[in-house]
Protein backbone atom coordinates (compact mmCIF):
# COMPACT_ATOMS: atom_id res chain seq x y z
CA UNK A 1 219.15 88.84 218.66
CA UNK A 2 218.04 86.16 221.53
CA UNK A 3 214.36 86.33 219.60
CA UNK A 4 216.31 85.80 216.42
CA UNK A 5 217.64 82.53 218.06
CA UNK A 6 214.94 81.16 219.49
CA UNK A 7 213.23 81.66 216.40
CA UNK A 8 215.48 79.73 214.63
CA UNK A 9 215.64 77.48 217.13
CA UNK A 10 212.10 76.74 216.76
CA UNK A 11 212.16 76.13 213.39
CA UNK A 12 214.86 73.25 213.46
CA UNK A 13 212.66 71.35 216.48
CA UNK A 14 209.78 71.56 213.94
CA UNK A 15 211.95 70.50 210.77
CA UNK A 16 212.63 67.81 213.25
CA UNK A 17 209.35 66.45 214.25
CA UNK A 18 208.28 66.27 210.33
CA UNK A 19 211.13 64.19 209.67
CA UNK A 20 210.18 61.44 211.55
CA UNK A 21 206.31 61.83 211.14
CA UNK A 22 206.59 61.98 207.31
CA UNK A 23 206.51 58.57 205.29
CA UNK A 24 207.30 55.15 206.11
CA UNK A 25 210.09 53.01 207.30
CA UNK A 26 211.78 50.48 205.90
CA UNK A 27 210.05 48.10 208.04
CA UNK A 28 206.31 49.14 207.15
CA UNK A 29 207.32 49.32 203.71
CA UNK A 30 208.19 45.66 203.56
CA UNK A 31 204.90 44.65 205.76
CA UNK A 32 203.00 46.41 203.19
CA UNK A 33 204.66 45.20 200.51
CA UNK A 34 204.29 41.01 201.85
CA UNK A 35 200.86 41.80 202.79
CA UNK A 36 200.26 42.94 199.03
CA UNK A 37 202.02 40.02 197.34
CA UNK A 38 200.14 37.62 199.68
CA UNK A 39 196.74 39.07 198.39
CA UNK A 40 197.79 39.89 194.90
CA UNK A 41 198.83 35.76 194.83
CA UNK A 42 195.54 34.59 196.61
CA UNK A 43 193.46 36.53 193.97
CA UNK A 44 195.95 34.87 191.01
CA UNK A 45 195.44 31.13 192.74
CA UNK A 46 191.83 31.63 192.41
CA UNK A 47 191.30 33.36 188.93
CA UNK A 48 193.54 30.15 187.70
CA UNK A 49 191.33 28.44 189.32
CA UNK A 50 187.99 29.87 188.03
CA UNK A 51 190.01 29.74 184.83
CA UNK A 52 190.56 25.65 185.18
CA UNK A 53 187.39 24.62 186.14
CA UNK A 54 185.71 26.88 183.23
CA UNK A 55 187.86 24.88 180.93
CA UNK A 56 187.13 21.16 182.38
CA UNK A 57 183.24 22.02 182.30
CA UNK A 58 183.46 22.40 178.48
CA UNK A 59 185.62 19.89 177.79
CA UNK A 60 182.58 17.52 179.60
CA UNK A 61 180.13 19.14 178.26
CA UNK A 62 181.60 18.75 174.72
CA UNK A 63 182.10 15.43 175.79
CA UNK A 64 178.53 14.37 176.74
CA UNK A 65 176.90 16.19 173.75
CA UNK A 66 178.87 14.43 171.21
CA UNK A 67 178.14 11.38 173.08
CA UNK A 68 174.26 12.33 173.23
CA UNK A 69 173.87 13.14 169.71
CA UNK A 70 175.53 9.58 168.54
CA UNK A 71 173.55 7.79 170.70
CA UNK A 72 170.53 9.94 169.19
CA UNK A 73 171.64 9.21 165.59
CA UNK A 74 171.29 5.10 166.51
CA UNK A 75 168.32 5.48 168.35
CA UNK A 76 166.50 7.30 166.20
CA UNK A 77 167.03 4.81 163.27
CA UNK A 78 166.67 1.40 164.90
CA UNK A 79 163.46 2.96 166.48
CA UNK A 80 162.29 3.96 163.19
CA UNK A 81 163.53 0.65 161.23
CA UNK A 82 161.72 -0.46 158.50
CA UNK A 83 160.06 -4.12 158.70
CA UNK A 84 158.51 -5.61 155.69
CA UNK A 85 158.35 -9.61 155.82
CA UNK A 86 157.15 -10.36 152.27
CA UNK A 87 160.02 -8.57 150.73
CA UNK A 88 163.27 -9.87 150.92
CA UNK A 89 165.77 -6.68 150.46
CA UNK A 90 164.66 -5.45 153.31
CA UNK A 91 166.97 -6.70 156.03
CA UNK A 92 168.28 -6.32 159.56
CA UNK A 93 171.93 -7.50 159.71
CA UNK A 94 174.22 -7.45 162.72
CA UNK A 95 177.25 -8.95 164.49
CA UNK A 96 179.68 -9.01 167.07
CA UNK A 97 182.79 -10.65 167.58
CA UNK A 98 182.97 -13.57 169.98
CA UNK A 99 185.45 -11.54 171.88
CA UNK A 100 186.22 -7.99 172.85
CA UNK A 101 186.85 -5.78 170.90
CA UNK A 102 183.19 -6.75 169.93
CA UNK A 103 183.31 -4.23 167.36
CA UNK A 104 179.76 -5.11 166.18
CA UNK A 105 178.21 -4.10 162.77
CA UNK A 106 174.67 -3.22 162.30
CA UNK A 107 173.31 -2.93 158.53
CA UNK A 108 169.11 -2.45 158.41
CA UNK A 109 166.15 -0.12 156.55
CA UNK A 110 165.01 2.80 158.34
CA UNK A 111 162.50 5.51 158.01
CA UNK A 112 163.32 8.87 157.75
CA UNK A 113 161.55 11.36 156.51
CA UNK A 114 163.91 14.36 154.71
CA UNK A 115 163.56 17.18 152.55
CA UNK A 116 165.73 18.26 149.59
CA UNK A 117 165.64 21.64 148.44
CA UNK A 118 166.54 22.76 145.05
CA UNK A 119 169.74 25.21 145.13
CA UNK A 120 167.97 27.96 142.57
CA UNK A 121 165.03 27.92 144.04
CA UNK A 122 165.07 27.63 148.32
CA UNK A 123 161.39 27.64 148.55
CA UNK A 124 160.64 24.63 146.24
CA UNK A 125 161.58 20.97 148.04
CA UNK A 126 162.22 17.98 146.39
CA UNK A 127 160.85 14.76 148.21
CA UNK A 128 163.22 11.31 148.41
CA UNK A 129 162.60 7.75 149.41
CA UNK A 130 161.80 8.31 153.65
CA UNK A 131 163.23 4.59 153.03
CA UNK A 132 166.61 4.41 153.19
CA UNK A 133 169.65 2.27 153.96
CA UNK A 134 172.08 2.20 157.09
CA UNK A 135 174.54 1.09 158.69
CA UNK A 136 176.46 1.34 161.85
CA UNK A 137 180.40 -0.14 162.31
CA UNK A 138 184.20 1.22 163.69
CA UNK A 139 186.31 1.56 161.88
CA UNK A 140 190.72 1.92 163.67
CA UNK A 141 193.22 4.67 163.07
CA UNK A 142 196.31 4.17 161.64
CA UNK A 143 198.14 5.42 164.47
CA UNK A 144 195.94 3.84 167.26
CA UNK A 145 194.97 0.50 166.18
CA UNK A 146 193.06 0.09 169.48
CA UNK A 147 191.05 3.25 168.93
CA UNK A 148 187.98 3.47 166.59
CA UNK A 149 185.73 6.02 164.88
CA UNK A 150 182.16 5.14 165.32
CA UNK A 151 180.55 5.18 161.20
CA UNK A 152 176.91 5.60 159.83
CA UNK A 153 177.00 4.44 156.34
CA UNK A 154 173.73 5.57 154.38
CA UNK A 155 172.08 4.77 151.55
CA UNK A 156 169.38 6.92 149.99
CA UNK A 157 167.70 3.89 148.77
CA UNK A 158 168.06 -0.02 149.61
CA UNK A 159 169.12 -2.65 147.38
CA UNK A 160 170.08 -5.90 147.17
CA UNK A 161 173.62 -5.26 149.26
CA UNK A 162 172.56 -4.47 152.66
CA UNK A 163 175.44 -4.05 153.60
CA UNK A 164 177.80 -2.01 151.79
CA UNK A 165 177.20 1.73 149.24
CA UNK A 166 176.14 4.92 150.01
CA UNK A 167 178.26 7.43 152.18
CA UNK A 168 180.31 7.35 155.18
CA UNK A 169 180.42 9.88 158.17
CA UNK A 170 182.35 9.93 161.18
CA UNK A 171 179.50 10.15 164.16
CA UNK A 172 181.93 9.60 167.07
CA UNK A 173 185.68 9.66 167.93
CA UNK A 174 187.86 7.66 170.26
CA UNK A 175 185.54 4.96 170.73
CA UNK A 176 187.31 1.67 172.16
CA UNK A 177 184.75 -0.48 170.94
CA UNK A 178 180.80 -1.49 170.04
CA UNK A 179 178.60 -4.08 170.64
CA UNK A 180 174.59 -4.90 169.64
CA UNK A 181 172.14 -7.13 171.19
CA UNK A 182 168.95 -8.58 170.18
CA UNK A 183 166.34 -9.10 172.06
CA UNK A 184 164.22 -12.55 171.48
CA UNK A 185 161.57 -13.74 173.16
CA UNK A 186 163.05 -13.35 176.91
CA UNK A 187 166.77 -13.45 176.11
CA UNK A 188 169.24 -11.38 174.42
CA UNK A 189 171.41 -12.62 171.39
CA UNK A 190 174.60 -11.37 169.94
CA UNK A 191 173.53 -11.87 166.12
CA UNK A 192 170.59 -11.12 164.09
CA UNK A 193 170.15 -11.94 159.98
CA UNK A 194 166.57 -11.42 158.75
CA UNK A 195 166.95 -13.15 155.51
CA UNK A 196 167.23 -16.54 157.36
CA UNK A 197 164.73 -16.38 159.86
CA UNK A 198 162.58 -13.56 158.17
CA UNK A 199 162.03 -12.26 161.59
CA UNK A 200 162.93 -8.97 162.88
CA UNK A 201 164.17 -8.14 166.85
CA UNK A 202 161.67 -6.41 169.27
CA UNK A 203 164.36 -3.99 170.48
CA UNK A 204 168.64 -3.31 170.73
CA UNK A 205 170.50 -3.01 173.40
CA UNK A 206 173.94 -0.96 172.38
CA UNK A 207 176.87 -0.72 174.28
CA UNK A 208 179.37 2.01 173.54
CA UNK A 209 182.73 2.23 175.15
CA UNK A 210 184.57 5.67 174.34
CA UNK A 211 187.48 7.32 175.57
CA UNK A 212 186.59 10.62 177.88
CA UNK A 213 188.27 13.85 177.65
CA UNK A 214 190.81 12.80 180.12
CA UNK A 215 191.80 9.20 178.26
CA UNK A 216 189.64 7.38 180.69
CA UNK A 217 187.30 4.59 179.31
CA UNK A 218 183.18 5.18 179.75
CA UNK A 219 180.57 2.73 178.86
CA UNK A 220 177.53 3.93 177.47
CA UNK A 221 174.04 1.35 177.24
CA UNK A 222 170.74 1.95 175.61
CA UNK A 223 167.88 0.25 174.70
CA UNK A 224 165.87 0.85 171.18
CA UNK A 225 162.52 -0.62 170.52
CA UNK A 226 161.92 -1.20 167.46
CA UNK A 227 158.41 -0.39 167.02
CA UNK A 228 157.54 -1.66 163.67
CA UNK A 229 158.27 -4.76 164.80
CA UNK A 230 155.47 -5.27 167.35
């Protein structure tokens, strides 16, 4: 009977020492728990964080490639304008206004060389004038009359209205304004008509002011030679 008891007894010391080395307290629990939520929010703070920066980078990078190809667009046709002296529909017409908004126009020939293919038949091209008309001008939103959209206006061929037919297209958006300059002999000038001097400019300067991706004004200047010209 007295090993019965101490048997017993045993058992309940034992039953004893498990219940306080099994688990966790309350205390640890909440450590563990604080510790957790501080980690689980650092790793949140930075995946909004990777998530936010991913997000500005292509909003610049859209941005700057829109801006690039406009500026490409210009470039590529005053560098390629056509200059013929002797005949009188081909012209090189621009102007500002004496105050800003410049919003400058530009209306000239260019070269550029294109090929058309026929819908039935993919493999067979047909070839059009490389000579063509174009023109460069903002035009305002309803909404936002201080706001533009930057225009190309071309022409497949050139006629005696340099500066109006052929087809619009919207190049650039949000631009706050344009201007064009002219370079002659050492000095630039803010207005060029070739049918009264029947001389055409050595190179344009363009500047292009456009609103960014975060509403902030950027100014944009380039220089185009015009290399026919030389």
């Amino acid at each position: 009977m007295k090993d019965r008891f101490q048997f017993i007894t045993r058992i309940r010391g034992t039953a004893g020492q498990c219940q306080y080395l099994d688990g966790f307290s309350l205390i640890e629990m909440l450590v563990a728990i604080a510790v957790s939520s501080v980690i689980l929010l650092m790793l949140y703070s930075s995946y909004r964080t990777i998530i936010s920066a991913t997000a500005e980078l292509t909003k610049v990078a859209a941005f700057y490639e829109r801006i690039n190809l406009a500026i490409y667009h210009i470039d590529h046709d005053i560098s390629c304008a056509f200059v013929n002296r002797n005949n009188k529909d081909v012209c090189f017409i621009a102007e500002n206004h004496t105050s800003t908004p410049y919003r400058g126009t530009l209306n000239f020939v260019t070269i550029n060389h294109r090929n058309f293919f026929v819908a039935i038949d993919p493999g067979k091209e047909i070839r059009q004038s490389d000579i063509h008309e174009v023109g460069y001008y903002l035009k305002s939103y309803r909404d936002k009359p201080e706001v533009f959209r930057l225009v190309k206006r071309e022409q497949n061929t050139y006629d005696k209205e340099p500066e109006s037919g052929g087809s619009e297209s919207v190049i650039l958006d949000n631009v706050t304004d344009i201007k064009f300059e002219f370079r002659l002999r050492n000095t630039w000038v803010d207005s060029w008509d070739s049918r009264k001097y029947i001389k055409f400019p050595a190179a344009v300067k363009t500047t292009l002011k456009i609103k960014n991706y975060r509403g902030e004004e950027e100014e944009f200047v380039f220089i185009s030679l015009v290399n026919m010209a030389k």
